[in-house]
Protein backbone atom coordinates (compact mmCIF):
# COMPACT_ATOMS: atom_id res chain seq x y z
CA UNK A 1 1.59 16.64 -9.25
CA UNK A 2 2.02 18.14 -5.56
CA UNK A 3 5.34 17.77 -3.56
CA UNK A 4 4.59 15.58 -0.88
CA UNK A 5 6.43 16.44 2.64
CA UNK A 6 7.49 13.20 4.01
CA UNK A 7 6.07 12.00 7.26
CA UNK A 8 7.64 13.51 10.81
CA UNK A 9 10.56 11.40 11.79
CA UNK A 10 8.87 8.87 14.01
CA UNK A 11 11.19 5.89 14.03
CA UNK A 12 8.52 3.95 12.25
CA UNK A 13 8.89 2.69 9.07
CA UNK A 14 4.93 2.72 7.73
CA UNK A 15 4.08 5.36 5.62
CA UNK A 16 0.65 5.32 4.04
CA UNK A 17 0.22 6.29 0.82
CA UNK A 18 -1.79 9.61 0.28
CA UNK A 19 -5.64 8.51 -0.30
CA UNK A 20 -5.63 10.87 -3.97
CA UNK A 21 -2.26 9.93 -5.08
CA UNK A 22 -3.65 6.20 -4.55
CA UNK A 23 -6.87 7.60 -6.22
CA UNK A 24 -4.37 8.69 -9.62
CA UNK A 25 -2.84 5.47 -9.79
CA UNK A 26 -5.61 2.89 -8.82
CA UNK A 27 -8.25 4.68 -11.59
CA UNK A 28 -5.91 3.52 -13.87
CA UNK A 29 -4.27 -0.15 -12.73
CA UNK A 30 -7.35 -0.99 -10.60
CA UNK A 31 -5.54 -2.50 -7.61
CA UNK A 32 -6.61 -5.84 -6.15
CA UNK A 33 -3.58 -6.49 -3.30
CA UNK A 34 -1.68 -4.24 -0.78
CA UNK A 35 1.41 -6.91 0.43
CA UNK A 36 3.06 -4.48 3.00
CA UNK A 37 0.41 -2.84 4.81
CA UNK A 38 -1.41 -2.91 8.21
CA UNK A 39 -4.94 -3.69 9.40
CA UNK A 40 -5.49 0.42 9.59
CA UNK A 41 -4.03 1.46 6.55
CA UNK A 42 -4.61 -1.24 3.84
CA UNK A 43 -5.74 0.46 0.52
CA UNK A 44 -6.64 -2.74 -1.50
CA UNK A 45 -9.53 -5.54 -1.31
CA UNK A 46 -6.82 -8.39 -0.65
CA UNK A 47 -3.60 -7.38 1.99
CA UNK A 48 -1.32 -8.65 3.85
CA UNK A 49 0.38 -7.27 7.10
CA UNK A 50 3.62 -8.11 8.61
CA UNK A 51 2.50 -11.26 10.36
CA UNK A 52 1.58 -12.82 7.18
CA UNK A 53 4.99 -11.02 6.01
CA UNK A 54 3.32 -10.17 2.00
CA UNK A 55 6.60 -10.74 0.61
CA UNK A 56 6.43 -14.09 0.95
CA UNK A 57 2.93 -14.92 0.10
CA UNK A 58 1.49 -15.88 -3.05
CA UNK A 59 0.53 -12.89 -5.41
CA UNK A 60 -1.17 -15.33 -7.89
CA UNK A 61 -2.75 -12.81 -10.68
CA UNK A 62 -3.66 -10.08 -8.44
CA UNK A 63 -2.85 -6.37 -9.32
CA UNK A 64 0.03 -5.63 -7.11
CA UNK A 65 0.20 -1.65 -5.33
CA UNK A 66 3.32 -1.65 -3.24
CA UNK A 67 4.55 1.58 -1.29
């Protein structure tokens, strides 16, 4: 696996996930719900964003992928 160089020093706190790295691990968990992601970066069917704050919603038996 590739070093990945972190993202520029932005003051934000998203980072998406590179698309193959998410490729790697999805092929092999199949990855049905993104909790912490936004309406531009979300890299599952189901996700939540901050206004539905993920961490406190109900993961019921979905497949969780969590940056």
């Amino acid at each position: 696996m590739t070093y990945i160089e972190p993202p520029a020093k932005t003051g934000s706190i998203e980072w998406r996930t590179p698309p193959d790295v998410f490729k790697l691990l999805d092929d092999e968990f199949h990855f049905t719900l993104d909790p912490a992601s936004t309406e531009e970066n979300f890299l599952c069917p189901k996700y939540y964003t901050d206004k539905e704050d993920g961490l406190l919603q109900p993961w019921g038996d979905n497949i969780v992928f969590l940056n």
